[in-house]
N, C-alpha and C. Protein backbone atom coordinates (compact mmCIF):
# COMPACT_ATOMS: atom_id res chain seq x y z
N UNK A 1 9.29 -5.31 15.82
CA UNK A 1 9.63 -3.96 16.25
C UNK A 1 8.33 -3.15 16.38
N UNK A 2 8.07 -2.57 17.48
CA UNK A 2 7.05 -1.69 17.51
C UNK A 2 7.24 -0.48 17.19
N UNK A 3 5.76 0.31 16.50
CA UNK A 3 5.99 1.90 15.78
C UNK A 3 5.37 2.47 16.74
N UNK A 4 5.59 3.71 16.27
CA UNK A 4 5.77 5.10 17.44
C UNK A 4 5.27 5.56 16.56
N UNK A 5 4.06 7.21 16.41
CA UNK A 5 4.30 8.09 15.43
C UNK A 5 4.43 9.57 16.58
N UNK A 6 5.91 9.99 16.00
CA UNK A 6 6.37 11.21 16.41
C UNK A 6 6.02 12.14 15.62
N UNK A 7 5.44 13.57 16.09
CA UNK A 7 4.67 14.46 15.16
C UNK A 7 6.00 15.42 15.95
N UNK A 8 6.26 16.53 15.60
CA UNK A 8 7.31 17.57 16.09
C UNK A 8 6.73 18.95 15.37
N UNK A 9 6.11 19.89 16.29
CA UNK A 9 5.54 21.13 16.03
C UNK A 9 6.50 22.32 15.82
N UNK A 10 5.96 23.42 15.66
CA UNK A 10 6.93 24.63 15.78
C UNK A 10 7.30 25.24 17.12
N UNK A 11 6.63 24.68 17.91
CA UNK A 11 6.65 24.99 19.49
C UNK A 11 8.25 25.10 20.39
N UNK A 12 8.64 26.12 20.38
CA UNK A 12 9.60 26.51 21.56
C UNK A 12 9.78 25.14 22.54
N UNK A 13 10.71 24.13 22.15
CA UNK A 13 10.95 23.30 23.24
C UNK A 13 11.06 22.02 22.30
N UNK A 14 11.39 22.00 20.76
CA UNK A 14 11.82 20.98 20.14
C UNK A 14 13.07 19.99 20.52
N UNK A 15 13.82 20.37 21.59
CA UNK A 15 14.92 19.66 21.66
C UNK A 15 14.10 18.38 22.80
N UNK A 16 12.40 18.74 23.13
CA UNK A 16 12.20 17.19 23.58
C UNK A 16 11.52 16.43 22.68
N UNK A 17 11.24 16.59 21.13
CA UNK A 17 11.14 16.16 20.44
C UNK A 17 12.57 15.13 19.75
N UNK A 18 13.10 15.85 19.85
CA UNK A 18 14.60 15.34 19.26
C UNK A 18 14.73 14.42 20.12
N UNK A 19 15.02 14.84 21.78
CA UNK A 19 15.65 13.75 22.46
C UNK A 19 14.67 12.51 22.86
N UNK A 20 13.16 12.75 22.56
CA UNK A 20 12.22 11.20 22.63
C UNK A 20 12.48 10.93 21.30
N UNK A 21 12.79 11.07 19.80
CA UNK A 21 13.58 10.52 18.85
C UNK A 21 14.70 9.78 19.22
N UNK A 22 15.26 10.09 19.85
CA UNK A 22 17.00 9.36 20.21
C UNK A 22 16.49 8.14 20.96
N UNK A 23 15.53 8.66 22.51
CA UNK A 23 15.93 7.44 23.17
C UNK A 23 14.71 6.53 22.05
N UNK A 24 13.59 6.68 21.12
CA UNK A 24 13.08 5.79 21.12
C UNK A 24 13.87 4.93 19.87
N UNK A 25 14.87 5.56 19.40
CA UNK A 25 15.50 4.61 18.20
C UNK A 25 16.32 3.59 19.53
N UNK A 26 17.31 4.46 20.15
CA UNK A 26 17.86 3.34 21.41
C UNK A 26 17.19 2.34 21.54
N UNK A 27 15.68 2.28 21.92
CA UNK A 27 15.32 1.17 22.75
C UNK A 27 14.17 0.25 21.70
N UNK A 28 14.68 0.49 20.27
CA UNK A 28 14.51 -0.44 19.11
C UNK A 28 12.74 -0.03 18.98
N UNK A 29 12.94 1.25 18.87
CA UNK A 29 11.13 1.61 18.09
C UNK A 29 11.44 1.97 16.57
N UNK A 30 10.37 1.63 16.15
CA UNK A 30 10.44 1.97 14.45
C UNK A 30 9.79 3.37 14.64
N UNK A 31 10.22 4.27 14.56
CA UNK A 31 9.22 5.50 14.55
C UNK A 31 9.04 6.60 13.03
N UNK A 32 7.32 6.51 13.42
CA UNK A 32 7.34 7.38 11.87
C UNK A 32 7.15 9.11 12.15
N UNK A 33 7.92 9.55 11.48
CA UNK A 33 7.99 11.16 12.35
C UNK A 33 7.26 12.00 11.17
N UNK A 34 6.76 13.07 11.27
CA UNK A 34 5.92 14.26 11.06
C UNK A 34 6.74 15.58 11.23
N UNK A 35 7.59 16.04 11.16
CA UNK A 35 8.24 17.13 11.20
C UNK A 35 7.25 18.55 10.45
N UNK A 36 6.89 19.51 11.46
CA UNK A 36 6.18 20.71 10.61
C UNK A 36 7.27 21.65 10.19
N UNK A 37 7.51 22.63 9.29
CA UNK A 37 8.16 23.41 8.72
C UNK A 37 8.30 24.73 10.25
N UNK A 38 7.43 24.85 10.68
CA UNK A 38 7.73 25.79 11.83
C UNK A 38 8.99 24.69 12.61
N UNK A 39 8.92 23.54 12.77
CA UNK A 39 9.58 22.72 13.74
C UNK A 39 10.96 23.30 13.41
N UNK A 40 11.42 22.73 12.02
CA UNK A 40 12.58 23.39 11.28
C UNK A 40 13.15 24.52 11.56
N UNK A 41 12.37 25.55 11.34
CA UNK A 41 12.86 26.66 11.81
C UNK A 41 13.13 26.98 13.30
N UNK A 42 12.47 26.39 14.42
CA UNK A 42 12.79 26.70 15.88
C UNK A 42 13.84 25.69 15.90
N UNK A 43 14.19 24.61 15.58
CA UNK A 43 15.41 23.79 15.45
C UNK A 43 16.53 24.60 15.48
N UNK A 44 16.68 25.43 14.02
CA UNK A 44 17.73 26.08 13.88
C UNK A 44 17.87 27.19 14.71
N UNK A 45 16.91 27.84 15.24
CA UNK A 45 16.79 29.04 16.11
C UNK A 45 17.22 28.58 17.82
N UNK A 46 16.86 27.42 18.23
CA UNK A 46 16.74 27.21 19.23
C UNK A 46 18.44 26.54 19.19
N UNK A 47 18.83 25.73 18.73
CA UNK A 47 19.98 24.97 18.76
C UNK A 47 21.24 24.98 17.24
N UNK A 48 20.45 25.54 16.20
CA UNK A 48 21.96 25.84 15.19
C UNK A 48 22.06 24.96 14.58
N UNK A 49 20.71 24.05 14.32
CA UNK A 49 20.72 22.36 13.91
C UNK A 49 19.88 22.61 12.43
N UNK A 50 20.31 21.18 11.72
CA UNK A 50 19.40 21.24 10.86
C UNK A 50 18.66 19.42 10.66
N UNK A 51 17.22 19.42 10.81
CA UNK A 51 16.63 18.03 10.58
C UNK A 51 17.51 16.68 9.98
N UNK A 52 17.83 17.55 9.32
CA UNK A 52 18.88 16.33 8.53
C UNK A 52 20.53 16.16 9.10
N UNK A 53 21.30 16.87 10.12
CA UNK A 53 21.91 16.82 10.98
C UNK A 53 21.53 15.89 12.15
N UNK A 54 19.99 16.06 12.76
CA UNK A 54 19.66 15.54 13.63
C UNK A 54 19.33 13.77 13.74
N UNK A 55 18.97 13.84 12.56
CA UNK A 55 18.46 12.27 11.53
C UNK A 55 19.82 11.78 10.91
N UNK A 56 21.00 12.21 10.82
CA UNK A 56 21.90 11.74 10.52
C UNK A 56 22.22 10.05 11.49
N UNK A 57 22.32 9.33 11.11
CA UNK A 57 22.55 7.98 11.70
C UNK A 57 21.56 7.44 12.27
N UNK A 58 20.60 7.76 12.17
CA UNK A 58 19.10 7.02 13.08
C UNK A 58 18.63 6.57 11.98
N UNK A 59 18.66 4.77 12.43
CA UNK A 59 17.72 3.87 11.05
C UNK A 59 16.80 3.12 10.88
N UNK A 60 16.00 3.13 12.04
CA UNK A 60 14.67 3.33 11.79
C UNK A 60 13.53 4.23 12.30
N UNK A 61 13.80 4.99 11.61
CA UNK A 61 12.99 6.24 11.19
C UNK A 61 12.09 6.93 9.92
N UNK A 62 11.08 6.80 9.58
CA UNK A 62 10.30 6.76 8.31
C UNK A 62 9.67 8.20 8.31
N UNK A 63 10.35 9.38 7.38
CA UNK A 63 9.76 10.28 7.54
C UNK A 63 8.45 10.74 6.28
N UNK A 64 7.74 11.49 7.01
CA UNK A 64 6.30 11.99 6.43
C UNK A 64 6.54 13.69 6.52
N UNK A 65 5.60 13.75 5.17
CA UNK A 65 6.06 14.91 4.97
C UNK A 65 4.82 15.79 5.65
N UNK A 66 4.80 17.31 6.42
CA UNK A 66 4.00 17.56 6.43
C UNK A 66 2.26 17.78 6.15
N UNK A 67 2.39 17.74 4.88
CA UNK A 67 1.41 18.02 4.55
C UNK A 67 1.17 17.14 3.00
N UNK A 68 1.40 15.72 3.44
CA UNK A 68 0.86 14.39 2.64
C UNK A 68 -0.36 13.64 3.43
N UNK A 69 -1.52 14.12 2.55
CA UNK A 69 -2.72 13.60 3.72
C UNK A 69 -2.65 11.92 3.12
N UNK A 70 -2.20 11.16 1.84
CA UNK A 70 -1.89 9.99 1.47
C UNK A 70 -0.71 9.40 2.20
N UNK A 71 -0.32 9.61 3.36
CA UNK A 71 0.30 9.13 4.06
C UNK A 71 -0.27 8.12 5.17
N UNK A 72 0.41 6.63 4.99
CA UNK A 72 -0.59 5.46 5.97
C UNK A 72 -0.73 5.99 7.56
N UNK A 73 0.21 7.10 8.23
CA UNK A 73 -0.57 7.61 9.37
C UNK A 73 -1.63 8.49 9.33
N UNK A 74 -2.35 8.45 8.00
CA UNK A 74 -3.73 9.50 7.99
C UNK A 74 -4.59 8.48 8.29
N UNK A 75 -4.42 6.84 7.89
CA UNK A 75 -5.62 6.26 7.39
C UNK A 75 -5.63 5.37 9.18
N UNK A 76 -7.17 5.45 9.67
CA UNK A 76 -7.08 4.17 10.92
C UNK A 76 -6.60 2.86 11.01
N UNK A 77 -7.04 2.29 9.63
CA UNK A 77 -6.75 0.63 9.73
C UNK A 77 -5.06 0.88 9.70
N UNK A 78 -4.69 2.01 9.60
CA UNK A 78 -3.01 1.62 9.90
C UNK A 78 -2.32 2.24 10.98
N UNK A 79 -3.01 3.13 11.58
CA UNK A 79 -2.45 3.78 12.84
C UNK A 79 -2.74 2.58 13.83
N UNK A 80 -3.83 2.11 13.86
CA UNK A 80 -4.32 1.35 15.25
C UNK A 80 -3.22 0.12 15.57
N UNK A 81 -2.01 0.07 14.33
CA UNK A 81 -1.00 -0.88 14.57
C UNK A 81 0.26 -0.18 15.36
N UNK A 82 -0.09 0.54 16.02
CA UNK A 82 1.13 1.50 17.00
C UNK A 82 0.79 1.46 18.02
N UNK A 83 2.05 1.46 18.84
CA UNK A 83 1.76 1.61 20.40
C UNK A 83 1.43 2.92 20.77
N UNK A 84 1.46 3.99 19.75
CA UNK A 84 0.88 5.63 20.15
C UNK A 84 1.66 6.66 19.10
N UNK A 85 0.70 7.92 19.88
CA UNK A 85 1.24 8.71 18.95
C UNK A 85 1.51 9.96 19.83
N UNK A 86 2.82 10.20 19.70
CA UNK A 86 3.27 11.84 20.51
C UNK A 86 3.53 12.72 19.20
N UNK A 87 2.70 14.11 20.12
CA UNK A 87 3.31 14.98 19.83
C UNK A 87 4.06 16.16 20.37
N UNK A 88 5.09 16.42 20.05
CA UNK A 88 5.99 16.48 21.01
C UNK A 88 6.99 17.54 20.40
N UNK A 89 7.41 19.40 20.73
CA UNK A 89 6.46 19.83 21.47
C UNK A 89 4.94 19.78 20.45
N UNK A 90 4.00 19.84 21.53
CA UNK A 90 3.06 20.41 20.64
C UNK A 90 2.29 21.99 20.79
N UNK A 91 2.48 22.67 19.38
CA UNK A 91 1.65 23.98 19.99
C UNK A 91 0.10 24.31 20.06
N UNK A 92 -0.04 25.30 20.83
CA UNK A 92 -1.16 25.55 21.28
C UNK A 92 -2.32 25.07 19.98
N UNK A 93 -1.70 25.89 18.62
CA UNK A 93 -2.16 25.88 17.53
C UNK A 93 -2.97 24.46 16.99
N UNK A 94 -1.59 23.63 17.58
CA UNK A 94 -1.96 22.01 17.03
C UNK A 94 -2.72 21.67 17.74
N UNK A 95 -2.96 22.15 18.97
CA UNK A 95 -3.77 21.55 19.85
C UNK A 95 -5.23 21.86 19.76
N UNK A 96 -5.50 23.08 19.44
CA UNK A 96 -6.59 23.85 19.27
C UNK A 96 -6.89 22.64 17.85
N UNK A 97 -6.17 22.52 16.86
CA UNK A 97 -6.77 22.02 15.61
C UNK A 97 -7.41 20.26 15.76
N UNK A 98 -6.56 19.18 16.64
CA UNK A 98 -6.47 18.11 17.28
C UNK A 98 -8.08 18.21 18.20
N UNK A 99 -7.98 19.38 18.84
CA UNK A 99 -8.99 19.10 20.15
C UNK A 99 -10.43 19.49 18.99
N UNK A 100 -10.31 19.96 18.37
CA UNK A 100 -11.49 20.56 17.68
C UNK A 100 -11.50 20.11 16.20
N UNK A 101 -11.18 18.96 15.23
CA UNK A 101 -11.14 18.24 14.31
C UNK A 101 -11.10 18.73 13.10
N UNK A 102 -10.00 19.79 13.40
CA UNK A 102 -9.81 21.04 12.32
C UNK A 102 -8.29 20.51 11.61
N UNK A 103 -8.33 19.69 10.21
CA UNK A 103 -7.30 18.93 9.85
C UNK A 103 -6.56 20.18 8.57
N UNK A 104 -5.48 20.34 8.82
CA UNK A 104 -4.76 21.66 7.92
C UNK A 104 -3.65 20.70 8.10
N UNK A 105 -3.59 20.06 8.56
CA UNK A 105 -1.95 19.27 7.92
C UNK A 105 -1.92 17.40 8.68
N UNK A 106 -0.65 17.18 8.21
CA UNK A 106 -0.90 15.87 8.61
C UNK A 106 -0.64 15.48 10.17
N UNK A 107 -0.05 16.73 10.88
CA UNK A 107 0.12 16.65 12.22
C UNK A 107 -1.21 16.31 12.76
N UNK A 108 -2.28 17.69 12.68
CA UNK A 108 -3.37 17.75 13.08
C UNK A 108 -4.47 16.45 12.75
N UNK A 109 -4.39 15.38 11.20
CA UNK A 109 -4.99 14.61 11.17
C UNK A 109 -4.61 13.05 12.09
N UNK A 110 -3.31 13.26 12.11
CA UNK A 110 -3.20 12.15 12.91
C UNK A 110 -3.37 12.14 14.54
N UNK A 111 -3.12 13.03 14.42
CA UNK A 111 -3.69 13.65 15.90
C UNK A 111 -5.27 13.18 16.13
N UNK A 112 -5.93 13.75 15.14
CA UNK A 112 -7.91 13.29 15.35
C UNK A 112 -8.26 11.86 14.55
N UNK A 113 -7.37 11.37 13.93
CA UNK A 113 -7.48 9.29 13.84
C UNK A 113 -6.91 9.13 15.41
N UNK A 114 -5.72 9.00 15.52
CA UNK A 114 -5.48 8.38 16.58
C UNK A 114 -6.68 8.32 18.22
N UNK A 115 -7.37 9.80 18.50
CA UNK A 115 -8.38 9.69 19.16
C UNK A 115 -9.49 9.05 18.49
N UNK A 116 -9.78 9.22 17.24
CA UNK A 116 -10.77 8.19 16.74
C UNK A 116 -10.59 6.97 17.12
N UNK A 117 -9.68 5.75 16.79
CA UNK A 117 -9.14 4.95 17.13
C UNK A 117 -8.99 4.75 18.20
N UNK A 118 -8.81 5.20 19.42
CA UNK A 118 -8.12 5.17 20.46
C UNK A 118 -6.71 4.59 20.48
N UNK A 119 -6.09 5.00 19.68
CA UNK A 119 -5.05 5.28 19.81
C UNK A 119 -3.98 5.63 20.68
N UNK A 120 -3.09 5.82 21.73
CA UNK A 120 -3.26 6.85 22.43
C UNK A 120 -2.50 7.62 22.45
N UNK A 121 -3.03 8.85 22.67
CA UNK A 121 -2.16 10.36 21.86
C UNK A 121 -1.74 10.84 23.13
N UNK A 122 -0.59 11.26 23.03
CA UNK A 122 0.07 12.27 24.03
C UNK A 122 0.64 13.38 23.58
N UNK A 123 0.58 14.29 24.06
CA UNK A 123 0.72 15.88 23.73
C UNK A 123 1.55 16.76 24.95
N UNK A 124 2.46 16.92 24.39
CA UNK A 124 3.56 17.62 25.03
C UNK A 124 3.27 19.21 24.95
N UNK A 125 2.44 19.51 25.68
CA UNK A 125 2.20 21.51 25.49
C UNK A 125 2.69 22.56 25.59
N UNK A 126 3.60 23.03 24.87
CA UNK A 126 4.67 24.00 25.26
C UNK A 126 4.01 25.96 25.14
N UNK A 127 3.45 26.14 26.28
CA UNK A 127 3.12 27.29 26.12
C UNK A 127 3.14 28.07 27.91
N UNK A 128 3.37 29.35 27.83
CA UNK A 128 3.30 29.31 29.29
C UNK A 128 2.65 31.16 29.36
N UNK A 129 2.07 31.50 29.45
CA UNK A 129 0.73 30.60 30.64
C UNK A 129 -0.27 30.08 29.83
N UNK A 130 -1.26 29.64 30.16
CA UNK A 130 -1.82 28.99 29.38
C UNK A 130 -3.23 30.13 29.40
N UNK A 131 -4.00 30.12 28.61
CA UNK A 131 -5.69 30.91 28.43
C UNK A 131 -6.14 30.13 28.71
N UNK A 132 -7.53 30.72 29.21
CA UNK A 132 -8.86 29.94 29.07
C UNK A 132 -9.32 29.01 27.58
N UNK A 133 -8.69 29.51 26.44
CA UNK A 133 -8.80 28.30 25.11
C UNK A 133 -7.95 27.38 25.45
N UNK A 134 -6.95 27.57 25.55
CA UNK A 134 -5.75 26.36 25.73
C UNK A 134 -6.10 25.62 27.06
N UNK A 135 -6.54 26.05 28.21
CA UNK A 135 -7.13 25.21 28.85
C UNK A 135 -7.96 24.02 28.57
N UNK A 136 -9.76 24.58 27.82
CA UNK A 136 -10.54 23.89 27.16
C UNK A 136 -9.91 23.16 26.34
N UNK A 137 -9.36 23.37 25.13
CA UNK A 137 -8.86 22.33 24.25
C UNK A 137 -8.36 21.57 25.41
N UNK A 138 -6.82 21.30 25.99
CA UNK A 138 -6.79 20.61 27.15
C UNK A 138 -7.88 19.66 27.17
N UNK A 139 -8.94 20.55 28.25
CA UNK A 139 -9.89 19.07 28.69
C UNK A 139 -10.62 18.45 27.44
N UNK A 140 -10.66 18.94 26.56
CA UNK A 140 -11.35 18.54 25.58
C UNK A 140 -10.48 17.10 25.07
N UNK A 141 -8.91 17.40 24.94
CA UNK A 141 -8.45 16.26 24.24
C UNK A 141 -8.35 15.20 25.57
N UNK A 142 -8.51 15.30 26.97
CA UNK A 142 -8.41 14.60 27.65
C UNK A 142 -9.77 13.71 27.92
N UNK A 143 -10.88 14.43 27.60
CA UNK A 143 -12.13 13.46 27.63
C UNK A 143 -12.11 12.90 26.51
N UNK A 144 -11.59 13.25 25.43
CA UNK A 144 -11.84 12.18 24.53
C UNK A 144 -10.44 11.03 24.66
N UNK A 145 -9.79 10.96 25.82
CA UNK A 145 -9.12 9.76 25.57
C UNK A 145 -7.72 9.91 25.93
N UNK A 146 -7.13 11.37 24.99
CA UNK A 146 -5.67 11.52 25.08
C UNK A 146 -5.04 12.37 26.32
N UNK A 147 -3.68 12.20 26.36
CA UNK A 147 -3.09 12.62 27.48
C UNK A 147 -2.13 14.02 27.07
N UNK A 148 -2.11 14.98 28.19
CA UNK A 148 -1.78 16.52 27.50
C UNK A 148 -0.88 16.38 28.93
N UNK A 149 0.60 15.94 28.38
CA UNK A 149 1.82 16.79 29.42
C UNK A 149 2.28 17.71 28.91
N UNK A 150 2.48 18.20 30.29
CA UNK A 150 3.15 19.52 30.51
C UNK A 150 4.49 19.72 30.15
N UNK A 151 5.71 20.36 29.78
CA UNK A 151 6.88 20.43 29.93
C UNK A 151 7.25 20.79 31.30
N UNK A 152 7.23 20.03 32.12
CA UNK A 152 7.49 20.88 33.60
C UNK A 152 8.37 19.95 34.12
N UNK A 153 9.80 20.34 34.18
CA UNK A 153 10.74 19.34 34.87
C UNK A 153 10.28 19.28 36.44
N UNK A 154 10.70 18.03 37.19
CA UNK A 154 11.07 18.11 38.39
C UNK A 154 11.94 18.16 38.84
N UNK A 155 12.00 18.38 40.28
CA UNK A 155 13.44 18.66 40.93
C UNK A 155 14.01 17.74 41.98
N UNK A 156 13.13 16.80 42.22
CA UNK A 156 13.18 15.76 43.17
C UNK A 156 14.28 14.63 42.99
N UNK A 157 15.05 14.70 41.89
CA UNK A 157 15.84 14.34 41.15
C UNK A 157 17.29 14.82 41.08
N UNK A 158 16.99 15.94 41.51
CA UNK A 158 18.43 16.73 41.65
C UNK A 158 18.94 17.00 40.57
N UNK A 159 18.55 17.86 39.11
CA UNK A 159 18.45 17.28 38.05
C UNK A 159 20.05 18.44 38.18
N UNK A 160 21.32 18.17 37.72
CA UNK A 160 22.48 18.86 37.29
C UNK A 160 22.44 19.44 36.09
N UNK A 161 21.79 19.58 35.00
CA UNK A 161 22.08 20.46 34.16
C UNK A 161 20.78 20.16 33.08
N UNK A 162 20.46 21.03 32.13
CA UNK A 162 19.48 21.47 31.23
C UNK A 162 19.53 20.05 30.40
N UNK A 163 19.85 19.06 30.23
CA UNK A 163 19.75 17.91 29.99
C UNK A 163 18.84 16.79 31.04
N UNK A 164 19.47 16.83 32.32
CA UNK A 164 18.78 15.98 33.10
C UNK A 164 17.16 17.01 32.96
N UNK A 165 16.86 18.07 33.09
CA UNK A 165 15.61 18.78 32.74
C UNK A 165 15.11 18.12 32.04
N UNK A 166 15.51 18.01 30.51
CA UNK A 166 14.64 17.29 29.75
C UNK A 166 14.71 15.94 29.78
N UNK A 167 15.35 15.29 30.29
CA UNK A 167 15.12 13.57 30.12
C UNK A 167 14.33 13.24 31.02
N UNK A 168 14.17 14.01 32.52
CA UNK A 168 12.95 13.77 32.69
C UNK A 168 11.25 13.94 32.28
N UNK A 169 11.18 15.13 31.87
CA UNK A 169 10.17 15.26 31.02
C UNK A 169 10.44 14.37 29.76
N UNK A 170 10.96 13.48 29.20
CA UNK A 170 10.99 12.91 28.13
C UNK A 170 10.62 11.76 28.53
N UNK A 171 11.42 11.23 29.63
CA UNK A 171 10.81 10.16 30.88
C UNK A 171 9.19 9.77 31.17
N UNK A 172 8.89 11.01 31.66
CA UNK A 172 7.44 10.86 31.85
C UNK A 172 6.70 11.27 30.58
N UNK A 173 6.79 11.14 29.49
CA UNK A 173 6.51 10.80 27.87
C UNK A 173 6.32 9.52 27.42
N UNK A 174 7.15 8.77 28.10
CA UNK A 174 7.54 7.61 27.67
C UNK A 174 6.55 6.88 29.06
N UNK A 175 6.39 7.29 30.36
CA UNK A 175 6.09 6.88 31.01
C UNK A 175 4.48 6.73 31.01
N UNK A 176 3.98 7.20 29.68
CA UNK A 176 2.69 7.51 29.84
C UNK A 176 2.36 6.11 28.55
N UNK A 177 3.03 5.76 27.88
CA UNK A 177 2.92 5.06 27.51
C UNK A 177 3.68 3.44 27.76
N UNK A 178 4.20 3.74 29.50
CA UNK A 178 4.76 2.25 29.61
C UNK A 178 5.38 1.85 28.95
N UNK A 179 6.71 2.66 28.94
CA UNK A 179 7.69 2.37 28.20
C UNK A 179 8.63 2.10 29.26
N UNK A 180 9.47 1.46 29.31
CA UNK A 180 10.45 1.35 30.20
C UNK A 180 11.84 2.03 29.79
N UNK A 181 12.28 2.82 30.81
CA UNK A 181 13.47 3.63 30.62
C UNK A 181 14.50 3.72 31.77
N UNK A 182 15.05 4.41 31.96
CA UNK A 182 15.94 5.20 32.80
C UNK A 182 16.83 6.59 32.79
N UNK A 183 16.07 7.12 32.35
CA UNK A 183 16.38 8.65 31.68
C UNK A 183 16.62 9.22 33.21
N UNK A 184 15.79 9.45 34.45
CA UNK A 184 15.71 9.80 35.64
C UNK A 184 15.40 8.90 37.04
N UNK A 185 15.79 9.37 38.10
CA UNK A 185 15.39 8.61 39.18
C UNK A 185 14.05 8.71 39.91
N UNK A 186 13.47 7.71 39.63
CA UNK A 186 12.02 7.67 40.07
C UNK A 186 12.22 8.14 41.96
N UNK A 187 10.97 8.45 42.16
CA UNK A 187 10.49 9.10 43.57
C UNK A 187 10.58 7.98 44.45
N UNK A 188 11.40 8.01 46.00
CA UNK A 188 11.31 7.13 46.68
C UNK A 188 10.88 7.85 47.87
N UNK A 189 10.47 8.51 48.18
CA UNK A 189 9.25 8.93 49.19
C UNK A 189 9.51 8.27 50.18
């Protein structure tokens, strides 16, 4: 079984955290998740949910607690055994801390092993519009290696409702790491 490490921020747009949780238990990933305490709270704000509602019946899933830096996704010789690491949403905050090797929790450290490592990190950015900092960080985590999507559905798809929205953006999550899915209909141009 291959591992995943899912990090889940406080960022406005957790329900594509949740739903790359779902499909990656579906398609038999062991994933070790990172939940931040902001995440929690936009959970319940955004959807009326609680973590442990959401994790109800998903079994393989290994959770880490925020802010356990003795956790084996801090250390390299054990991350570099994953096919990657999302974070997903991720905020500006995390990003700023990730792009600039500023470790305040275990989100942010696994975030700067996994680019150590090359690893490869993907970052789901939920902010709109973006600054001139959030830009830089941006290129910053992209020269060193990792990949920074956007939440930006397409429409080429014909997407019917606030679901097909996010499975495609969850799609091209998964698509960045060559995962094989069918969440949406690819472009036939």
């Amino acid at each position: 079984m291959q591992k995943i490490a899912l990090c889940i921020t406080g960022a406005s747009g957790v329900i594509y955290g949740i739903k790359l949780l779902q499909v990656l238990e579906e398609l038999d990933f062991s994933v070790d998740l990172v939940i931040s305490r902001n995440a929690k709270v936009v959970l319940k704000e955004e959807h009326s949910l609680t973590f442990e509602e959401v994790l109800k019946g998903l079994k393989n899933v290994r959770i880490h607690e925020e802010n356990d830096f003795t956790s084996p996704l801090a250390s390299g010789s054990r991350l570099v055994h994953y096919r990657g690491v999302y974070v997903v949403p991720c905020s500006t905050n995390t990003l700023s801390c990730i792009a600039n090797g500023i470790n305040k929790n275990l989100i942010h450290r696994v975030g700067e092993v996994a680019l150590k490592e090359r690893v490869p990190l993907v970052l789901l950015v939920r902010e709109a519009p973006y600054n001139e900092i959030h830009l830089e960080n941006m290129l910053k985590i992209t020269r060193m290696g990792g990949v920074v999507v956007p939440a930006s559905p397409a429409f080429y798809h014909k997407p019917q409702s606030i679901d097909d929205m996010i499975n495609f953006v969850v799609g091209k999550l998964l698509d960045v790491l060559r995962i094989e899915h069918n969440l949406y209909k690819r472009w036939r141009g």
